[in-house]
PDB file of N, CA and C in Angstrom:
ATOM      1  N   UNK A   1     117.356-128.418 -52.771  1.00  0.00           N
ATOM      2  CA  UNK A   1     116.589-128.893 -53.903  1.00  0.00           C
ATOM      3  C   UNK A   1     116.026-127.718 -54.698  1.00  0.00           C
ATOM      4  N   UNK A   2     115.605-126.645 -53.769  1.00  0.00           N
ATOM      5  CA  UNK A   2     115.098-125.804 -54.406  1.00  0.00           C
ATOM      6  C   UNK A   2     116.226-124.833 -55.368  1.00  0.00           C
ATOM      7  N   UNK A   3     117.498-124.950 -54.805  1.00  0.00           N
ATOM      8  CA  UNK A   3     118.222-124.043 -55.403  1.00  0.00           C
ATOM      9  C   UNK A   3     118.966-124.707 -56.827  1.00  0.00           C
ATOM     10  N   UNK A   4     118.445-126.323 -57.084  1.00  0.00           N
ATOM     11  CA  UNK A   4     118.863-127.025 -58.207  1.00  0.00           C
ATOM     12  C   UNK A   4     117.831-126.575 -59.107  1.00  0.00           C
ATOM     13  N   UNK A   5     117.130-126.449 -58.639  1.00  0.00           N
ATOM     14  CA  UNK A   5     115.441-126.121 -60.126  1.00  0.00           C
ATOM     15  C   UNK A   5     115.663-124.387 -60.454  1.00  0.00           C
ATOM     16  N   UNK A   6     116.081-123.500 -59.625  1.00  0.00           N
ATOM     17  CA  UNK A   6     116.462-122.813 -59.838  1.00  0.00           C
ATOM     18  C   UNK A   6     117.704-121.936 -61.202  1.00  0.00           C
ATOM     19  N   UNK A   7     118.504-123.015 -60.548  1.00  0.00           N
ATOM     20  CA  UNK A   7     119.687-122.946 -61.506  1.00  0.00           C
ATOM     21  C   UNK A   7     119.478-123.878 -62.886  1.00  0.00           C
ATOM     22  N   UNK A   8     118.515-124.490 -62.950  1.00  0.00           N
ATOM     23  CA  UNK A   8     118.150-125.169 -64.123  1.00  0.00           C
ATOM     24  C   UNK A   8     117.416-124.300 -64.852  1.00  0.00           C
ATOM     25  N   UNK A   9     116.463-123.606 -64.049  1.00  0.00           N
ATOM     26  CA  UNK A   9     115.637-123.037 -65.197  1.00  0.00           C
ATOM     27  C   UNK A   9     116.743-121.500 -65.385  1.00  0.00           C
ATOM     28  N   UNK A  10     117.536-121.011 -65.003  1.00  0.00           N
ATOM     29  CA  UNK A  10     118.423-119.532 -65.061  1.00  0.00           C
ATOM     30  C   UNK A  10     118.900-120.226 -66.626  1.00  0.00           C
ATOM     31  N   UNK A  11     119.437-121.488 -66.397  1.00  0.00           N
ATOM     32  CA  UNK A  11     120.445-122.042 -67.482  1.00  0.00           C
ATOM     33  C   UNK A  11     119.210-122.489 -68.691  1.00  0.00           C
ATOM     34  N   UNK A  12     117.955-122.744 -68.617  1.00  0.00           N
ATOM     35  CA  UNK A  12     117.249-123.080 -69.624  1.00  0.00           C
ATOM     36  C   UNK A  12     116.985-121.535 -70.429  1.00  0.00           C
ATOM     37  N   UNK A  13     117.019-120.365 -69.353  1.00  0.00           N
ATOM     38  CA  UNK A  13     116.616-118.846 -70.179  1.00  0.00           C
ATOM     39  C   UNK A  13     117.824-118.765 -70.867  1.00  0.00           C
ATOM     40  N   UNK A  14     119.139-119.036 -70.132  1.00  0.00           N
ATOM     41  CA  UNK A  14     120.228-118.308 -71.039  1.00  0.00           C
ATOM     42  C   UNK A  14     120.609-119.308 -72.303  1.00  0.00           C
ATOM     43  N   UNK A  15     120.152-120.370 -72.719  1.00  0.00           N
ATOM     44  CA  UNK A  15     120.211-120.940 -73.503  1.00  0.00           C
ATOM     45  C   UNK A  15     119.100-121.115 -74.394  1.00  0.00           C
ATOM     46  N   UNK A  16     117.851-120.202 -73.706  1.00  0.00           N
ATOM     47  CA  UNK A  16     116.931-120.244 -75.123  1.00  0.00           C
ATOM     48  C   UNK A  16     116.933-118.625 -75.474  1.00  0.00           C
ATOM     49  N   UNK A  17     117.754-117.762 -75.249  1.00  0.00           N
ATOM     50  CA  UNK A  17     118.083-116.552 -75.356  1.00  0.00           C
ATOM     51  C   UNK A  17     118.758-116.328 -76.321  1.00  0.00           C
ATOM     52  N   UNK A  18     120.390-117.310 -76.037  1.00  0.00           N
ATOM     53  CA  UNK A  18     121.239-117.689 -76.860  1.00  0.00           C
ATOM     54  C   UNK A  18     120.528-117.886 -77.816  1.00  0.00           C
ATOM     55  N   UNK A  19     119.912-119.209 -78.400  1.00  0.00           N
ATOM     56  CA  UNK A  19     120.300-119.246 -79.201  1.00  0.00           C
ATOM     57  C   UNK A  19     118.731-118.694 -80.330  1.00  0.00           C
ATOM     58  N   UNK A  20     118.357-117.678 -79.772  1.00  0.00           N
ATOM     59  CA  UNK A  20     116.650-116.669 -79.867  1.00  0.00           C
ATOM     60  C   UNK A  20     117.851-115.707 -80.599  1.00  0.00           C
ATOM     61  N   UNK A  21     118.983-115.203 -80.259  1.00  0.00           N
ATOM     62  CA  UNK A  21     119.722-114.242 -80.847  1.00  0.00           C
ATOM     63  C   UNK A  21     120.593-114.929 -81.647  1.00  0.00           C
ATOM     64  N   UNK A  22     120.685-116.117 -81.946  1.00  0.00           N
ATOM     65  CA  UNK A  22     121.252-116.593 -83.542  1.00  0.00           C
ATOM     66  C   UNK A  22     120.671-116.048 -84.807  1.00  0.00           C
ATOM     67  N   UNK A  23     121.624-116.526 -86.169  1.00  0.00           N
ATOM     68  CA  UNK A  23     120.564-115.657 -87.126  1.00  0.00           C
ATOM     69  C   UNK A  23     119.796-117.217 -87.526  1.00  0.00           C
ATOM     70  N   UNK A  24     120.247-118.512 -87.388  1.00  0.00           N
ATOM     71  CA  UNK A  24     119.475-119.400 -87.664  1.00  0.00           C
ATOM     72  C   UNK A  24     118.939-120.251 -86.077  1.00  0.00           C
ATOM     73  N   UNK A  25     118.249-120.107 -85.814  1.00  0.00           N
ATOM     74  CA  UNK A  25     118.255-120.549 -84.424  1.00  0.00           C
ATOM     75  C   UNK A  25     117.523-122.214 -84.423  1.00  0.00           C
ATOM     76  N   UNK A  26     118.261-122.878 -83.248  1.00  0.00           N
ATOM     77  CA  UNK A  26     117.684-124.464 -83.220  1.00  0.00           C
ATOM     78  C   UNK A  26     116.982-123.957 -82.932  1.00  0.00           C
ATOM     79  N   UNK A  27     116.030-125.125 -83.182  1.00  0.00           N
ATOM     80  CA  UNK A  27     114.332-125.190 -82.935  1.00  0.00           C
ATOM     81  C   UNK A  27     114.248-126.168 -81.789  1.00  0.00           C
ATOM     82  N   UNK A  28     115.225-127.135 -81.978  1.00  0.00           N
ATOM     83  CA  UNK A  28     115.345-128.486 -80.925  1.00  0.00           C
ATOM     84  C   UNK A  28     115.931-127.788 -79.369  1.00  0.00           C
ATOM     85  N   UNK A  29     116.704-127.092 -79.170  1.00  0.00           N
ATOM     86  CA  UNK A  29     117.402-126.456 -78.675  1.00  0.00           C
ATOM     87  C   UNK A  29     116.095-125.250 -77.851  1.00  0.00           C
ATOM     88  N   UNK A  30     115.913-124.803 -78.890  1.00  0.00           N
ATOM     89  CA  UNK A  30     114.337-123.896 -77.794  1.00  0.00           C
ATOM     90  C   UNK A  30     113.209-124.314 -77.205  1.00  0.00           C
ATOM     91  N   UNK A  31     112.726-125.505 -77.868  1.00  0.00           N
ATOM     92  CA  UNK A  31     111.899-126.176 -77.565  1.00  0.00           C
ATOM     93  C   UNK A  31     112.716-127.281 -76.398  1.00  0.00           C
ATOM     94  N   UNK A  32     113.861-127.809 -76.078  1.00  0.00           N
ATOM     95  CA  UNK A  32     114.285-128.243 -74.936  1.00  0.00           C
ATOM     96  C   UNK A  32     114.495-127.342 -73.736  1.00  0.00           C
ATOM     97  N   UNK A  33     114.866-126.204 -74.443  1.00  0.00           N
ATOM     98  CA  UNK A  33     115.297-124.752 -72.913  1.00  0.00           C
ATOM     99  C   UNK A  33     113.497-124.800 -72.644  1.00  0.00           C
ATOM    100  N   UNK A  34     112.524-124.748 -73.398  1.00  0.00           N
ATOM    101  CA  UNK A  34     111.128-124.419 -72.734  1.00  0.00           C
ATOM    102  C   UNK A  34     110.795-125.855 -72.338  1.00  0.00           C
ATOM    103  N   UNK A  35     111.161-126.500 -72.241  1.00  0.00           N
ATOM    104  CA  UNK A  35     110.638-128.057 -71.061  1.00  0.00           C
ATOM    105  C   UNK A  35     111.000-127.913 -70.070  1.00  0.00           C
ATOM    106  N   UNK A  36     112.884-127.540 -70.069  1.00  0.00           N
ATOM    107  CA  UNK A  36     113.171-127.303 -68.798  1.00  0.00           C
ATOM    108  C   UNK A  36     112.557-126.208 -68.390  1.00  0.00           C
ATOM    109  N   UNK A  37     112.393-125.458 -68.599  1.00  0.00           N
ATOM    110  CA  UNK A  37     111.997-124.099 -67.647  1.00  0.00           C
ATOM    111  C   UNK A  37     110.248-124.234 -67.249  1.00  0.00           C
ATOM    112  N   UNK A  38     109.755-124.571 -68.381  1.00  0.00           N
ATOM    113  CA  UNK A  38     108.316-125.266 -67.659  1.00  0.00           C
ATOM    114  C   UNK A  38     108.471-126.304 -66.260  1.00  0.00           C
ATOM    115  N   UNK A  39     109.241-127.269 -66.597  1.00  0.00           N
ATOM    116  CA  UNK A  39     109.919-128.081 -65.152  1.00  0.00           C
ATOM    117  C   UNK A  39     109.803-127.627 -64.213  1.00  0.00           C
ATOM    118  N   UNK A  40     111.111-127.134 -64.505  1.00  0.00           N
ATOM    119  CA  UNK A  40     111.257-126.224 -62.816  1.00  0.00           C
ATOM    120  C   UNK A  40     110.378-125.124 -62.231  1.00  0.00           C
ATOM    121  N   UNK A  41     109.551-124.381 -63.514  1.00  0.00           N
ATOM    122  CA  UNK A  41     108.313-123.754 -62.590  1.00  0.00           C
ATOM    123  C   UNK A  41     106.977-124.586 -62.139  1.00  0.00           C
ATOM    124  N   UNK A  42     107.424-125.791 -62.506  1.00  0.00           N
ATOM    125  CA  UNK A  42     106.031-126.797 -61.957  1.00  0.00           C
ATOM    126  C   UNK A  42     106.763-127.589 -60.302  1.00  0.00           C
ATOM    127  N   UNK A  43     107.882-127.795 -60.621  1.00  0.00           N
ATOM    128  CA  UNK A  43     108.080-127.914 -59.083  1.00  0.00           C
ATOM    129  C   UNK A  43     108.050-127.566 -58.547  1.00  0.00           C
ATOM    130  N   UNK A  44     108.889-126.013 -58.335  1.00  0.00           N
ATOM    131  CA  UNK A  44     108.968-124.691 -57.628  1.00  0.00           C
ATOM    132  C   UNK A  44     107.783-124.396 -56.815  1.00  0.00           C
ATOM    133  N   UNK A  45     106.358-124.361 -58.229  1.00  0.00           N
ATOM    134  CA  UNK A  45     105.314-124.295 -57.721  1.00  0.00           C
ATOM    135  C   UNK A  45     104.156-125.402 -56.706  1.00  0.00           C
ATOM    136  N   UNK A  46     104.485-126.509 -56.696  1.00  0.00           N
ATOM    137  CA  UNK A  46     104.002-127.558 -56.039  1.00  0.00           C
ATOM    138  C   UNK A  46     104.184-127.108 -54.219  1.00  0.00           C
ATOM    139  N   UNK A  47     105.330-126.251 -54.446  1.00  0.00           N
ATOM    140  CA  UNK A  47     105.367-125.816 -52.698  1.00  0.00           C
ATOM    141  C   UNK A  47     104.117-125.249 -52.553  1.00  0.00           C
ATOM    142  N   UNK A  48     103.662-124.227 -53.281  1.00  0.00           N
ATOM    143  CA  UNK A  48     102.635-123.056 -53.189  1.00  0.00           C
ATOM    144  C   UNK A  48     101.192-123.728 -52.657  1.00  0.00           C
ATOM    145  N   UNK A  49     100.510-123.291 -51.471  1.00  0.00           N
ATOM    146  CA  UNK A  49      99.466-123.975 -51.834  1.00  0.00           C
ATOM    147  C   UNK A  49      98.453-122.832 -52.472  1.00  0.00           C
ATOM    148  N   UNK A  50      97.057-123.543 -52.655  1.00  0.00           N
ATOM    149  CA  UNK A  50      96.487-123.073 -53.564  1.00  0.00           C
ATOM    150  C   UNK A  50      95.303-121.789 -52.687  1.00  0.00           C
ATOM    151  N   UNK A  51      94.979-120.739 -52.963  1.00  0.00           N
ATOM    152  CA  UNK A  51      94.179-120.100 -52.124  1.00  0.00           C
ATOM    153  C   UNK A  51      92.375-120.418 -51.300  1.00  0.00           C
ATOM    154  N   UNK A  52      92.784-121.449 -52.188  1.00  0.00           N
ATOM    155  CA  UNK A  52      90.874-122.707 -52.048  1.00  0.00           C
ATOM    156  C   UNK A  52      91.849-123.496 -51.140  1.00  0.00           C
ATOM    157  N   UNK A  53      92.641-123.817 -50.566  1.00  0.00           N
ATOM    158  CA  UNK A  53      92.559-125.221 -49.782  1.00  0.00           C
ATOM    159  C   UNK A  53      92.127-124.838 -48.637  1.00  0.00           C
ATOM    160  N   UNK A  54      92.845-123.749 -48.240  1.00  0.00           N
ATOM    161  CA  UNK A  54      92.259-123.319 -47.011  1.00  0.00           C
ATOM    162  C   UNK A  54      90.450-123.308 -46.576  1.00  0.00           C
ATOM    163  N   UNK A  55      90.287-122.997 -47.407  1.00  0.00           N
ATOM    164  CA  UNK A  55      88.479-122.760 -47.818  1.00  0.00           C
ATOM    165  C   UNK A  55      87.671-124.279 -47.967  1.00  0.00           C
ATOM    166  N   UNK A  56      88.756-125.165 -48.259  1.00  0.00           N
ATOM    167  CA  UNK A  56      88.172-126.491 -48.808  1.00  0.00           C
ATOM    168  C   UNK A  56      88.501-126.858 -46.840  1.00  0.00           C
ATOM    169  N   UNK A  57      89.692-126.899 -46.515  1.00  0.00           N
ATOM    170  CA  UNK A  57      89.642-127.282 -45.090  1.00  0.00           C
ATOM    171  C   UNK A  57      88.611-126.979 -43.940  1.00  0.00           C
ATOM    172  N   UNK A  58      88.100-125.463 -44.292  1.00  0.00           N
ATOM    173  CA  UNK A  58      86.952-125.116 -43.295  1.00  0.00           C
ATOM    174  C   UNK A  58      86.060-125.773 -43.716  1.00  0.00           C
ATOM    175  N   UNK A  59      85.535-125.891 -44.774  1.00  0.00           N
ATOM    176  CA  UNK A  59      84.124-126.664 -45.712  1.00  0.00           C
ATOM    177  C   UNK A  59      84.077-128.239 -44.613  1.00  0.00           C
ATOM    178  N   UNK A  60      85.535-129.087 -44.982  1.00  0.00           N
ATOM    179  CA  UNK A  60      85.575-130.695 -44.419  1.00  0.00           C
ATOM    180  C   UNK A  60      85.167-130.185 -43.331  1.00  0.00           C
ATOM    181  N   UNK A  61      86.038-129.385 -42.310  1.00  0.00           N
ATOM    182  CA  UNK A  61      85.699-129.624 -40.788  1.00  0.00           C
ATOM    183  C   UNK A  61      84.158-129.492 -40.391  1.00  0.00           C
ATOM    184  N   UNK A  62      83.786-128.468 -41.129  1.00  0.00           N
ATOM    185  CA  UNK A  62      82.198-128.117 -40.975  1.00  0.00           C
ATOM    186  C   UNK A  62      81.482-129.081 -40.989  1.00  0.00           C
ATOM    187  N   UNK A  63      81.459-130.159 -42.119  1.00  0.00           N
ATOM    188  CA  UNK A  63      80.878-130.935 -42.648  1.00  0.00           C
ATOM    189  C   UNK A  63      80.612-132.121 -41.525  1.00  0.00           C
ATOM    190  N   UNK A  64      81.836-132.778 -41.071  1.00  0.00           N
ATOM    191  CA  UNK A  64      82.187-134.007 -40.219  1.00  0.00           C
ATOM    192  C   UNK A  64      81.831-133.625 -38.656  1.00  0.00           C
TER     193      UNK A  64
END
């Protein structure tokens, strides 16, 4: 799974690159390569946890 979001966002740079080095460049076309590539760095990132959870976990146990 991870290596599909991957290859989505490689293919969203080389296609908002493309067409960044046209002399008239889509607008529809760059603004779709930056959804996908926002995408896939929001999934990618959902693995990550956050450096507070850990901190939020000692806080609950303390608490209860």
């Amino acid at each position: 799974m991870k290596k599909v979001f991957l290859l989505i966002m490689v293919l969203a740079i080389a296609v908002g690159i493309y067409e960044q080095a046209q002399d008239q460049p889509n607008v529809f076309k760059l603004i779709a390569a930056m959804v996908l590539l926002m995408f896939g760095l929001m999934k990618l990132s959902e693995k990550i946890p956050s450096k507070d959870s850990e901190n939020d976990n000692r806080n609950q146990d303390d608490t209860q």
